[in-house]
C-alpha atoms as a PDB file:
ATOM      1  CA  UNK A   1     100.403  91.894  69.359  1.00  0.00           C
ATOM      2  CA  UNK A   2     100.092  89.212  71.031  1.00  0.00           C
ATOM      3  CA  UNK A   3      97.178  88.073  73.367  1.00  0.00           C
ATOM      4  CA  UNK A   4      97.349  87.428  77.082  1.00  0.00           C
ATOM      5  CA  UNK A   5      96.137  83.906  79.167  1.00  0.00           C
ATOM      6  CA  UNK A   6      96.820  81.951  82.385  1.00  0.00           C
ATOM      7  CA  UNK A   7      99.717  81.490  83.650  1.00  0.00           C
ATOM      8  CA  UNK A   8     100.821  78.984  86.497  1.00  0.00           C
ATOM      9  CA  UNK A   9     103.736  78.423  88.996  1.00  0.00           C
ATOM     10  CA  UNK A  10     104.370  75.418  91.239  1.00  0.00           C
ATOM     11  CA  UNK A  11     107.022  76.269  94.203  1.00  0.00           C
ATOM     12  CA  UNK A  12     108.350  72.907  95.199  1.00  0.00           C
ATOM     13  CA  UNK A  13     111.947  71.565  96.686  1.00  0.00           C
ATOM     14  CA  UNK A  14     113.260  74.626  97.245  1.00  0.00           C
ATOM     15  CA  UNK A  15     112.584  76.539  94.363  1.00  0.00           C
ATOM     16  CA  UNK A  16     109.848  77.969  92.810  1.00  0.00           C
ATOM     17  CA  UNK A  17     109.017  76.008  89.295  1.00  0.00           C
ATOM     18  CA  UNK A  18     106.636  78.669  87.296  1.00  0.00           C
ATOM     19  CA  UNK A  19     104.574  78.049  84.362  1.00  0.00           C
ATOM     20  CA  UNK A  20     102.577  79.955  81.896  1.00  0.00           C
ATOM     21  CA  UNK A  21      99.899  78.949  79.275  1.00  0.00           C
ATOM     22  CA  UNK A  22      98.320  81.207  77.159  1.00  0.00           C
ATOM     23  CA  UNK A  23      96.928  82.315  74.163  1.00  0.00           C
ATOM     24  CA  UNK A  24      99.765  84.670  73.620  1.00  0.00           C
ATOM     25  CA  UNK A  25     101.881  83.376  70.327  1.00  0.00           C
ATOM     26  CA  UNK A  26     105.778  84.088  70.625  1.00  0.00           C
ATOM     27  CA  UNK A  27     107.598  83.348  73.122  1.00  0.00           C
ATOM     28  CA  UNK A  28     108.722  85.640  75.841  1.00  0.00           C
ATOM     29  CA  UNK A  29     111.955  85.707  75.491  1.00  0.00           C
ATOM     30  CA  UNK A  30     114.628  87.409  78.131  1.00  0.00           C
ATOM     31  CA  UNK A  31     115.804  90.652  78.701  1.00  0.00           C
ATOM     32  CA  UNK A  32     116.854  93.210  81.206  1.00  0.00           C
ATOM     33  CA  UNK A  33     115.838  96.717  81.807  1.00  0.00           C
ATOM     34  CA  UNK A  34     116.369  99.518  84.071  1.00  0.00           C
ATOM     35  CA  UNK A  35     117.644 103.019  85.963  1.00  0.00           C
ATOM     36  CA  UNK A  36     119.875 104.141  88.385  1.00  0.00           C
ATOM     37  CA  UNK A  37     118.938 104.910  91.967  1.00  0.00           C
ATOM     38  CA  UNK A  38     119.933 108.600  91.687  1.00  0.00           C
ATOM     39  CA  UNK A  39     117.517 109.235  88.890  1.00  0.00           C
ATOM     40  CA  UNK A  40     114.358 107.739  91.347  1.00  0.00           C
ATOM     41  CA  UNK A  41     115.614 110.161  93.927  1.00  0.00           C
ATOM     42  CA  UNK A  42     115.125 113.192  92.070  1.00  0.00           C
ATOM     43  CA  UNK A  43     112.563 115.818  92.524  1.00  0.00           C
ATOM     44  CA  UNK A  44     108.836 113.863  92.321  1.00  0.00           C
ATOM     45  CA  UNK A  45     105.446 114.205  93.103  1.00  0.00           C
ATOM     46  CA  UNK A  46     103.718 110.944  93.844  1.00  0.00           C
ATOM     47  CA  UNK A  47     100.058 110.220  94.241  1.00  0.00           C
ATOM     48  CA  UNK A  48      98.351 109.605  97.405  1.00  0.00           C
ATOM     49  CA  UNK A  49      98.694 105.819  98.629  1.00  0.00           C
ATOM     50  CA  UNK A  50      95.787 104.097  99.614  1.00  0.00           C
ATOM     51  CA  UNK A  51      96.480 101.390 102.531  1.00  0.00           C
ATOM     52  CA  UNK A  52      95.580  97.732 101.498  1.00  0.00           C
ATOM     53  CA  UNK A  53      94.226  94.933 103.437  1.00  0.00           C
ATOM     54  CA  UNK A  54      96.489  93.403 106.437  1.00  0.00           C
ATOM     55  CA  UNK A  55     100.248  92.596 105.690  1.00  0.00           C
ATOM     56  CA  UNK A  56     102.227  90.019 107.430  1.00  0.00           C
ATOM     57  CA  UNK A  57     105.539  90.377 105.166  1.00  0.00           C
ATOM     58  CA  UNK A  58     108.119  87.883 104.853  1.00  0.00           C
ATOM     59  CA  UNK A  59     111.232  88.183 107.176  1.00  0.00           C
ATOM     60  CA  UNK A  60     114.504  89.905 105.022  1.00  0.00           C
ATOM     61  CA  UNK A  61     117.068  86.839 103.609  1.00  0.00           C
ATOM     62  CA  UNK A  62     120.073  87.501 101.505  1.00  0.00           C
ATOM     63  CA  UNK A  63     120.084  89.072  98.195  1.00  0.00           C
ATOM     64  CA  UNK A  64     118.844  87.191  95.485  1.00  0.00           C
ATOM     65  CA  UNK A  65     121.286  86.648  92.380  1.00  0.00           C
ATOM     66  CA  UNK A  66     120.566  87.763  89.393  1.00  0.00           C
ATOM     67  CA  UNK A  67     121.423  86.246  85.986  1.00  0.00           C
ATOM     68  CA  UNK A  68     120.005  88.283  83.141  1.00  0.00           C
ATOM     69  CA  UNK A  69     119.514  87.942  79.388  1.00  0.00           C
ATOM     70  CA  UNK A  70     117.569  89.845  76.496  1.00  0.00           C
ATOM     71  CA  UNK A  71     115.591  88.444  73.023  1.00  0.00           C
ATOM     72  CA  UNK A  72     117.528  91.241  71.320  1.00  0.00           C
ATOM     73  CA  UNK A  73     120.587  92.017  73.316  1.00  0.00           C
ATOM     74  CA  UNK A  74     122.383  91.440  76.492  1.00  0.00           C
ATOM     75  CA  UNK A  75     122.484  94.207  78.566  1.00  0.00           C
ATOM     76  CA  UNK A  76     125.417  94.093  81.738  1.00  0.00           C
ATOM     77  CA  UNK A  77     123.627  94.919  84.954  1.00  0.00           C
ATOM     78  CA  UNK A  78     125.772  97.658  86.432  1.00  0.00           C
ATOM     79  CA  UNK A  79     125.741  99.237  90.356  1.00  0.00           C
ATOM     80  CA  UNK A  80     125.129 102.558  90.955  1.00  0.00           C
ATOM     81  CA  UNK A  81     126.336 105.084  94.089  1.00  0.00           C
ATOM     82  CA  UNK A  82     123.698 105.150  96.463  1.00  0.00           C
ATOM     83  CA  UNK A  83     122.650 108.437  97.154  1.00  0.00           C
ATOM     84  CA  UNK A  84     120.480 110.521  99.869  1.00  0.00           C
ATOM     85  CA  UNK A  85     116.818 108.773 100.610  1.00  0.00           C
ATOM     86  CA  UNK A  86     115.443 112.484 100.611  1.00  0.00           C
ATOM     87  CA  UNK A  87     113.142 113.297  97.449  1.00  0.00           C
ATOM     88  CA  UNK A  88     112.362 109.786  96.442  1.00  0.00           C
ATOM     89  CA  UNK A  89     109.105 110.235  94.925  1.00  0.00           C
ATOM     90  CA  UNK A  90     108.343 106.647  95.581  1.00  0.00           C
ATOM     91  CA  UNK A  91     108.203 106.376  99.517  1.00  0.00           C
ATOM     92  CA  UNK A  92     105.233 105.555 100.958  1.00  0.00           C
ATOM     93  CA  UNK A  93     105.660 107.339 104.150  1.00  0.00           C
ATOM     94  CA  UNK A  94     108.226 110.254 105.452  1.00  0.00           C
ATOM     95  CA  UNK A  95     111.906 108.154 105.860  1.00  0.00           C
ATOM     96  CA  UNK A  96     113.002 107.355 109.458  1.00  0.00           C
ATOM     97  CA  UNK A  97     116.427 107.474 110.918  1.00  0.00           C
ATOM     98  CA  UNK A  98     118.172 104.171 109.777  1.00  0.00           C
ATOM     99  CA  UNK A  99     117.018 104.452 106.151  1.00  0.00           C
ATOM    100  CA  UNK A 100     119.496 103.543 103.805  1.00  0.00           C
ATOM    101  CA  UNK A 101     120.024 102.362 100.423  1.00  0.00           C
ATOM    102  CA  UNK A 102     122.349  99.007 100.005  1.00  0.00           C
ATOM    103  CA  UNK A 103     122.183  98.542  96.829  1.00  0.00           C
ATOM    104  CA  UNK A 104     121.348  99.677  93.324  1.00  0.00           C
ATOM    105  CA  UNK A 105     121.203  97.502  89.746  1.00  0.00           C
ATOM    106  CA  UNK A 106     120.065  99.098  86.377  1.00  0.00           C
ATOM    107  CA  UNK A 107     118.845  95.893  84.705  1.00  0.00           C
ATOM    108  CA  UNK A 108     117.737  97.217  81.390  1.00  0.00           C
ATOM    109  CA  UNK A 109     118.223 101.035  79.924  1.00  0.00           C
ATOM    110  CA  UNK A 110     115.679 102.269  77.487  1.00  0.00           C
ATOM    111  CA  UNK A 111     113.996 100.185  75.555  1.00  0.00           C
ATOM    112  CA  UNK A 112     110.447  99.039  73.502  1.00  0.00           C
ATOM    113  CA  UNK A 113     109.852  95.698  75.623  1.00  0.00           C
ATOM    114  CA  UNK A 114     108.324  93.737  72.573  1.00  0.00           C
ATOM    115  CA  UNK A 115     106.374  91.880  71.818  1.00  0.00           C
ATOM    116  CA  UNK A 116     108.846  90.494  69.840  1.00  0.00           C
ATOM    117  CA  UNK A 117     111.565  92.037  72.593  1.00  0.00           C
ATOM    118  CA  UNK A 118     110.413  91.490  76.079  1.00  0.00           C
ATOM    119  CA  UNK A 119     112.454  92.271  78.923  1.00  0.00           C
ATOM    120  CA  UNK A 120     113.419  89.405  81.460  1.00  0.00           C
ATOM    121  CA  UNK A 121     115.167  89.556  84.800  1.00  0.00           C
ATOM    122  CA  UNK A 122     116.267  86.038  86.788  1.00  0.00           C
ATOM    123  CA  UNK A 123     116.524  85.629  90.143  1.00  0.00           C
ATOM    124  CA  UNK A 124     117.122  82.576  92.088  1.00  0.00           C
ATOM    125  CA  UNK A 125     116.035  82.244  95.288  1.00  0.00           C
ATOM    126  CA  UNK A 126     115.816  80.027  98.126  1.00  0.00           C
ATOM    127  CA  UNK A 127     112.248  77.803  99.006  1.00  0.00           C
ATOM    128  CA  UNK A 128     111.101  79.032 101.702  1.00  0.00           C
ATOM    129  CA  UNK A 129     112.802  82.780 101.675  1.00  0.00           C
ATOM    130  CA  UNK A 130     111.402  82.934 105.322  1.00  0.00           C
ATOM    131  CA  UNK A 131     109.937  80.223 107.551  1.00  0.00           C
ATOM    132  CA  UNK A 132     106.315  80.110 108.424  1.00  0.00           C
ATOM    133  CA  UNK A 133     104.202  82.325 109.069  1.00  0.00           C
ATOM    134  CA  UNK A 134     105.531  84.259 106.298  1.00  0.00           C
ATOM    135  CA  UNK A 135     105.040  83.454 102.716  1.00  0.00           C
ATOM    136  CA  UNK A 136     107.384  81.255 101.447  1.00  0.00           C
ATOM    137  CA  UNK A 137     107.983  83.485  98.316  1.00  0.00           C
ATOM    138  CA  UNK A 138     108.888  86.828  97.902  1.00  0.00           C
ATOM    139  CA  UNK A 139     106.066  89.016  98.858  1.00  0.00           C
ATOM    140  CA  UNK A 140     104.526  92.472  97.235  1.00  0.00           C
ATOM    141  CA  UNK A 141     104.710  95.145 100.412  1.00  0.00           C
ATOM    142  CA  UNK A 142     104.123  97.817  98.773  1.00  0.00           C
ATOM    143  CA  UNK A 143     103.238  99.552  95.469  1.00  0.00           C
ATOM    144  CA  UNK A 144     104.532 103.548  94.852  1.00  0.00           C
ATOM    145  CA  UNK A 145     104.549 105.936  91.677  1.00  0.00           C
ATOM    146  CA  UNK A 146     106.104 108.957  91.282  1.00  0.00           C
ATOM    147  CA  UNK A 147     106.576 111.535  88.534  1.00  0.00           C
ATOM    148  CA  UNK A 148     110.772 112.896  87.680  1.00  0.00           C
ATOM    149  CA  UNK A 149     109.900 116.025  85.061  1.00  0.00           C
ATOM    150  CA  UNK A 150     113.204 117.548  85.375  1.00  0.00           C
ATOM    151  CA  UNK A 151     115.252 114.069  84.449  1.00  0.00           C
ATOM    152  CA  UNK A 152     116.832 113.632  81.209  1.00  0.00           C
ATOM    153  CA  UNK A 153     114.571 112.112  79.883  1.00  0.00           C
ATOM    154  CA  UNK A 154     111.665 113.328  81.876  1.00  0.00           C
ATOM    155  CA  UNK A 155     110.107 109.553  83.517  1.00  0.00           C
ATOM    156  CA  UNK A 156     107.049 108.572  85.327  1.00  0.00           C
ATOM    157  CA  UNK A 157     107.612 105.768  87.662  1.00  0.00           C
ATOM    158  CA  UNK A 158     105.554 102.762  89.083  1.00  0.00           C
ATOM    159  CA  UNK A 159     107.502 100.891  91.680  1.00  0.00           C
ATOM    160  CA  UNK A 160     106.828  97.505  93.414  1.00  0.00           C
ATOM    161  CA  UNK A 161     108.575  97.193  96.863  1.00  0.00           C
ATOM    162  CA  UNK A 162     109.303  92.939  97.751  1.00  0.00           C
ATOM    163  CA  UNK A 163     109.733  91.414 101.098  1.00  0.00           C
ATOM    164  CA  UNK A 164     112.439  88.191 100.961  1.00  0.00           C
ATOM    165  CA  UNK A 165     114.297  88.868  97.574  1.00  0.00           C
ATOM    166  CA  UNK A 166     113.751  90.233  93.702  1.00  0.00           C
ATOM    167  CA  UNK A 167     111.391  87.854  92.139  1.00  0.00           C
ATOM    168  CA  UNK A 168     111.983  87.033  88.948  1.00  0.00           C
ATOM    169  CA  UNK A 169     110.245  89.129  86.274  1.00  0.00           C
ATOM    170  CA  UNK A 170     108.956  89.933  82.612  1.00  0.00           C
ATOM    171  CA  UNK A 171     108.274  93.357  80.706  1.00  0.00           C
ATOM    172  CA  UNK A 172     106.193  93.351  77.883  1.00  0.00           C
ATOM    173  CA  UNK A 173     103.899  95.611  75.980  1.00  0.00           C
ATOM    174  CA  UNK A 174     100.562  93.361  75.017  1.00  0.00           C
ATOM    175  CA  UNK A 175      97.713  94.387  72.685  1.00  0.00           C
ATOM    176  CA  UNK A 176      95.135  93.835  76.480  1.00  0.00           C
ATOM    177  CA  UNK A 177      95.456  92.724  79.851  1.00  0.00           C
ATOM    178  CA  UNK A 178      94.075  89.550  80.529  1.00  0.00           C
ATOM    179  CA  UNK A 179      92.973  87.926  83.742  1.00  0.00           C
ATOM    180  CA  UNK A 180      94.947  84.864  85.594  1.00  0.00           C
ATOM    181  CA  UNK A 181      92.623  82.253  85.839  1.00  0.00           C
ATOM    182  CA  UNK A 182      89.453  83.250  84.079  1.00  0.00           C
ATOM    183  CA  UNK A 183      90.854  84.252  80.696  1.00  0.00           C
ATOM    184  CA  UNK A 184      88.607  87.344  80.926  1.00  0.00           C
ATOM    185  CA  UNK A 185      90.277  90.911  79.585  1.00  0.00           C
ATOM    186  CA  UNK A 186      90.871  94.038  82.150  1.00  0.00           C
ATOM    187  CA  UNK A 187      89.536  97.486  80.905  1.00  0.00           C
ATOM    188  CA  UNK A 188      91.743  99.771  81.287  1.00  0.00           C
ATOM    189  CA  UNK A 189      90.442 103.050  79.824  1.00  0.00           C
ATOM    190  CA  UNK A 190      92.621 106.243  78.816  1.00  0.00           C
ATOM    191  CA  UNK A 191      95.527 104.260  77.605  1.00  0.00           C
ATOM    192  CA  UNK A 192      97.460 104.295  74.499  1.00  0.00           C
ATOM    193  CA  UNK A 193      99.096 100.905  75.426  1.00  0.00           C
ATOM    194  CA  UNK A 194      99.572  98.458  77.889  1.00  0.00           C
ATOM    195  CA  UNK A 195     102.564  97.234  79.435  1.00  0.00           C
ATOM    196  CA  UNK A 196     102.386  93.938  81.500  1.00  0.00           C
ATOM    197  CA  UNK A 197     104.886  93.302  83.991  1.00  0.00           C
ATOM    198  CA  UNK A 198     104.809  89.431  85.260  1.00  0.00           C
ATOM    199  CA  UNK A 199     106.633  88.200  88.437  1.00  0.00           C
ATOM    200  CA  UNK A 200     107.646  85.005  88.721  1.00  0.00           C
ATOM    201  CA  UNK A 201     108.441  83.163  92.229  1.00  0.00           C
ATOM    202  CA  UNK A 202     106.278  85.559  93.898  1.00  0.00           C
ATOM    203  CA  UNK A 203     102.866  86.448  95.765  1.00  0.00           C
ATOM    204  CA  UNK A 204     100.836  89.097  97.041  1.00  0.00           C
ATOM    205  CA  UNK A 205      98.846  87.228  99.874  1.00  0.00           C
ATOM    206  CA  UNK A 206     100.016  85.956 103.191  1.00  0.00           C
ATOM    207  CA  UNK A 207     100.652  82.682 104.257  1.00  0.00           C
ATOM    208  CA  UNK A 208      97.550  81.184 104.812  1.00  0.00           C
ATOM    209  CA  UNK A 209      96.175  82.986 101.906  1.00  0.00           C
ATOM    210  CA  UNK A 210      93.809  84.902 103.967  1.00  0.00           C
ATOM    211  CA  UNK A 211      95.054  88.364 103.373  1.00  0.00           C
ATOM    212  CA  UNK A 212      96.798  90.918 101.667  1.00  0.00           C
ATOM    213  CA  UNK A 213     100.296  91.426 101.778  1.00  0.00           C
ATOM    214  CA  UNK A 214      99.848  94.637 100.509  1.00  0.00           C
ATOM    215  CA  UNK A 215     100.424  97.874 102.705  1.00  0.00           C
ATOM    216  CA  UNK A 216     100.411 100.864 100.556  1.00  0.00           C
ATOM    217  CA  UNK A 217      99.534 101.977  96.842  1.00  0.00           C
ATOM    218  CA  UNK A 218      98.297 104.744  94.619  1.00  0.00           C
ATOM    219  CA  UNK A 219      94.607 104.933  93.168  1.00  0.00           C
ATOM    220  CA  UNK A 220      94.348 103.000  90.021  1.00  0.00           C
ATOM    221  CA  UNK A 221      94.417 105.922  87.755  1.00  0.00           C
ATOM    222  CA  UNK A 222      97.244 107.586  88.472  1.00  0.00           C
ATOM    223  CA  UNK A 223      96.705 110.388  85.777  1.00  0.00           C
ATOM    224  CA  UNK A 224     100.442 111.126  85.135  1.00  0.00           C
ATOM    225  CA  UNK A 225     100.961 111.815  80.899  1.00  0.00           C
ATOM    226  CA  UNK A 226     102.974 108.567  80.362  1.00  0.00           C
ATOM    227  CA  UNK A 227     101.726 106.347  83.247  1.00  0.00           C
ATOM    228  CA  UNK A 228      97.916 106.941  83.606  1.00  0.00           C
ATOM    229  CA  UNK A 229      97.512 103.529  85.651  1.00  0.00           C
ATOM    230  CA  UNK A 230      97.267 100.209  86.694  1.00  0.00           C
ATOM    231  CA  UNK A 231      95.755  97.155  87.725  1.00  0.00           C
ATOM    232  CA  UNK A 232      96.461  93.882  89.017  1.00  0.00           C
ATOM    233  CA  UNK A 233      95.919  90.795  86.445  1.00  0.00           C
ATOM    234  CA  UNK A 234      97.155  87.860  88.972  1.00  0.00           C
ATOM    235  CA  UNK A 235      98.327  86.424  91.583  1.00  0.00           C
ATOM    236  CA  UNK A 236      98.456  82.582  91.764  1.00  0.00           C
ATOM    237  CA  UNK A 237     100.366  79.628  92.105  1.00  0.00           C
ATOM    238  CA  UNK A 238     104.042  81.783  92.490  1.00  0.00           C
ATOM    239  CA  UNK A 239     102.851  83.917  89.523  1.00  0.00           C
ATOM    240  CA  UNK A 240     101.814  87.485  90.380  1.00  0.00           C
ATOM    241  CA  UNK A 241     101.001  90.406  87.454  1.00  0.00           C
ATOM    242  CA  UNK A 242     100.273  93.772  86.724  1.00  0.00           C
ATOM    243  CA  UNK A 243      98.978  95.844  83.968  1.00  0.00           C
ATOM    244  CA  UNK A 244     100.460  98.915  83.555  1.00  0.00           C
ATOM    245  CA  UNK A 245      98.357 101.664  81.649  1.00  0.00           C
ATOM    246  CA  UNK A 246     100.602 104.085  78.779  1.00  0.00           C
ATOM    247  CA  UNK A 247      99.401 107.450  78.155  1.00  0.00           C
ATOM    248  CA  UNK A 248      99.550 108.667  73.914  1.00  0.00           C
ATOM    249  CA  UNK A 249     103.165 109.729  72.818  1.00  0.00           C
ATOM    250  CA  UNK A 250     102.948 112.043  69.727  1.00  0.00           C
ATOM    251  CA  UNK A 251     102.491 110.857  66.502  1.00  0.00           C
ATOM    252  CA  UNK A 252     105.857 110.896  65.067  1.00  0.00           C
ATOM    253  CA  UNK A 253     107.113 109.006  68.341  1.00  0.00           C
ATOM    254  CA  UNK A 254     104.227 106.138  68.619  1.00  0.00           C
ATOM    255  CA  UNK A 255     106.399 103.793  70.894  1.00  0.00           C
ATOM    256  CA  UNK A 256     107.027 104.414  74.387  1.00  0.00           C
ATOM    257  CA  UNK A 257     110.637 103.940  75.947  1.00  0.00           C
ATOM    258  CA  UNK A 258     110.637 101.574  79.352  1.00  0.00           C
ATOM    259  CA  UNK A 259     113.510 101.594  81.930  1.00  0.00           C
ATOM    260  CA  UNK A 260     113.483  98.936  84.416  1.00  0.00           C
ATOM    261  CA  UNK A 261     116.162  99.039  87.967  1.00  0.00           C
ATOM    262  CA  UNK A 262     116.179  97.505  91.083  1.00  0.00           C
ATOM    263  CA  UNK A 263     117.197  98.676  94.626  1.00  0.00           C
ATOM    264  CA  UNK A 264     117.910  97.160  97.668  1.00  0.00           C
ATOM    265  CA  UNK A 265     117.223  99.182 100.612  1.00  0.00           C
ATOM    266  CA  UNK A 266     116.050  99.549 104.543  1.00  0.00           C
ATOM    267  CA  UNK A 267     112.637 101.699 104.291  1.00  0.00           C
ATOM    268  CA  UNK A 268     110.629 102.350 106.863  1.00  0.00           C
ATOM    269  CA  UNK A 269     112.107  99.554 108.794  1.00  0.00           C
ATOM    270  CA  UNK A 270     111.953  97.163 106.072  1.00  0.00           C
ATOM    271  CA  UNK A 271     114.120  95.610 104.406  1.00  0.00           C
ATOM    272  CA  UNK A 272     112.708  95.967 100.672  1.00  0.00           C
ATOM    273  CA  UNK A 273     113.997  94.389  97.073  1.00  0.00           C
ATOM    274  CA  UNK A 274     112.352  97.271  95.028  1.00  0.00           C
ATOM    275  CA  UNK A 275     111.793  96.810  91.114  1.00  0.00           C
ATOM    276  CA  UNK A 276     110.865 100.115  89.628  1.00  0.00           C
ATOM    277  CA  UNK A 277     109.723 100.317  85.829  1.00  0.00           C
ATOM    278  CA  UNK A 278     109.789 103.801  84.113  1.00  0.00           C
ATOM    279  CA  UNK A 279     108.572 105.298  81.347  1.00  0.00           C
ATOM    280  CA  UNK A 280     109.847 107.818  79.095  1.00  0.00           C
ATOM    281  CA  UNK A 281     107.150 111.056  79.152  1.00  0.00           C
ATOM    282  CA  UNK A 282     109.024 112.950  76.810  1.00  0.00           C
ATOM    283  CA  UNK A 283     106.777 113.129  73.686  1.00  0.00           C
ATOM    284  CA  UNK A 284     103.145 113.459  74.741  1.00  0.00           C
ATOM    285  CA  UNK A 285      99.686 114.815  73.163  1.00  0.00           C
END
């Protein structure tokens, strides 16, 4: 495995120019991953969110394009119907009239993310994707999770719902989660693995950096088999990251199988660029 460290992004002349140092050897290479909208919409129960500090999200701008490649394949990103809002696990409040999904992308199917097989999704988007006062970069609104036992495979989901476009993004499965900035690991008891999901060209604070742009999201520990929870690592300098905690598969099945999609939809009167990562709960102690 390979180990964690700081990572930096500079957005400048419209575009956001990210870089990463660390400790980590290997390079992340690119990759997509993914589901299809209809699968999120199935029968879930989702943890309680917990409001965060004040948002002031960016205004909606066009859909980002994506152009996608993989360390160990290339997978084609492929649409998906766009089916009733009802049931999605990953809502953070009932749906209102005008609800709709627009769109619907399954950028990788299942998969072991690396180390030596990351997952990578580019976007390119326009610098500023709103003007002032919101943030200049696509911004984290909201966080959901969601459990879909009666898929095939059976998934729990961790979603992360953008104002102003898809960010770019990396998957990867890391030996710990490590800390922007200070270097220092995360603890994140009760898990069998950790996944670490890395946008790029994005941000979780306002503006002014004063506040959260954060509205909704579950407790840390979440408590579901595969995804038992998750903490934030980052979120500097167009760089913003996650650790995501992975319950114990069964012996004979040590690896745990990610899916990664994105949807574009109206939500609660937003207009959200939602990147949901998924993990297979099939084989579990």
């Amino acid at each position: 495995m390979n180990t964690s460290s700081s990572r930096r992004a500079n957005v400048g002349s419209g575009q956001a120019a990210v870089s990463r140092a660390g400790a980590r050897a290997g390079a992340r290479a690119a990759g997509l991953g993914a589901l299809t909208l209809a699968l999120l919409l199935a029968g879930c129960t989702p943890p309680a969110p917990q409001p965060s500090a004040g948002s002031q999200p960016a205004s909606p701008s066009a859909t980002a394009t994506a152009a996608t490649t993989s360390a160990t394949q290339t997978a084609t990103p492929s649409a998906s119907p766009a089916p009733s809002l009802s049931g999605d696990a990953d809502e953070t409040a009932p749906p209102q009239p005008g609800d709709k999904v627009i769109s619907s992308t399954i950028t990788h199917d299942w998969a072991v993310p690396g180390p030596n097989a990351p997952f990578r999704t580019d976007h390119q988007n326009p610098v500023p994707v709103a003007p002032p006062p919101a943030p200049p970069l696509p911004a984290l609104h909201a966080i959901g999770a969601g459990q879909h036992p009666s898929d095939a495979p059976p998934y729990d989901q961790l979603s992360f719902r953008f104002t102003g476009g898809f960010p770019s993004y990396d998957v990867e499965t890391v030996d710990e989660l490590v800390a922007d900035g200070s270097g220092q690991p995360i603890d994140m008891p009760g898990t069998g693995s950790i996944l670490e999901v890395t946008f790029h060209g994005a941000q979780a604070h306002t503006a002014d950096g004063t506040a959260s742009t954060v509205t909704s999201a579950p407790a840390p520990a979440i408590g579901y088999k595969a995804l038992t929870s998750y903490a934030p690592a980052g979120d500097f300098e167009g760089v913003l990251s996650y650790g995501i905690g992975v319950g114990r598969p069964m012996e004979t099945v040590p690896e745990t199988r990610v899916r990664v999609f994105e949807v574009e939809k109206i939500e609660q009167g937003q207009h959200l660029y939602v990147v949901a990562v998924q993990l297979d709960a099939t084989n579990w102690k």
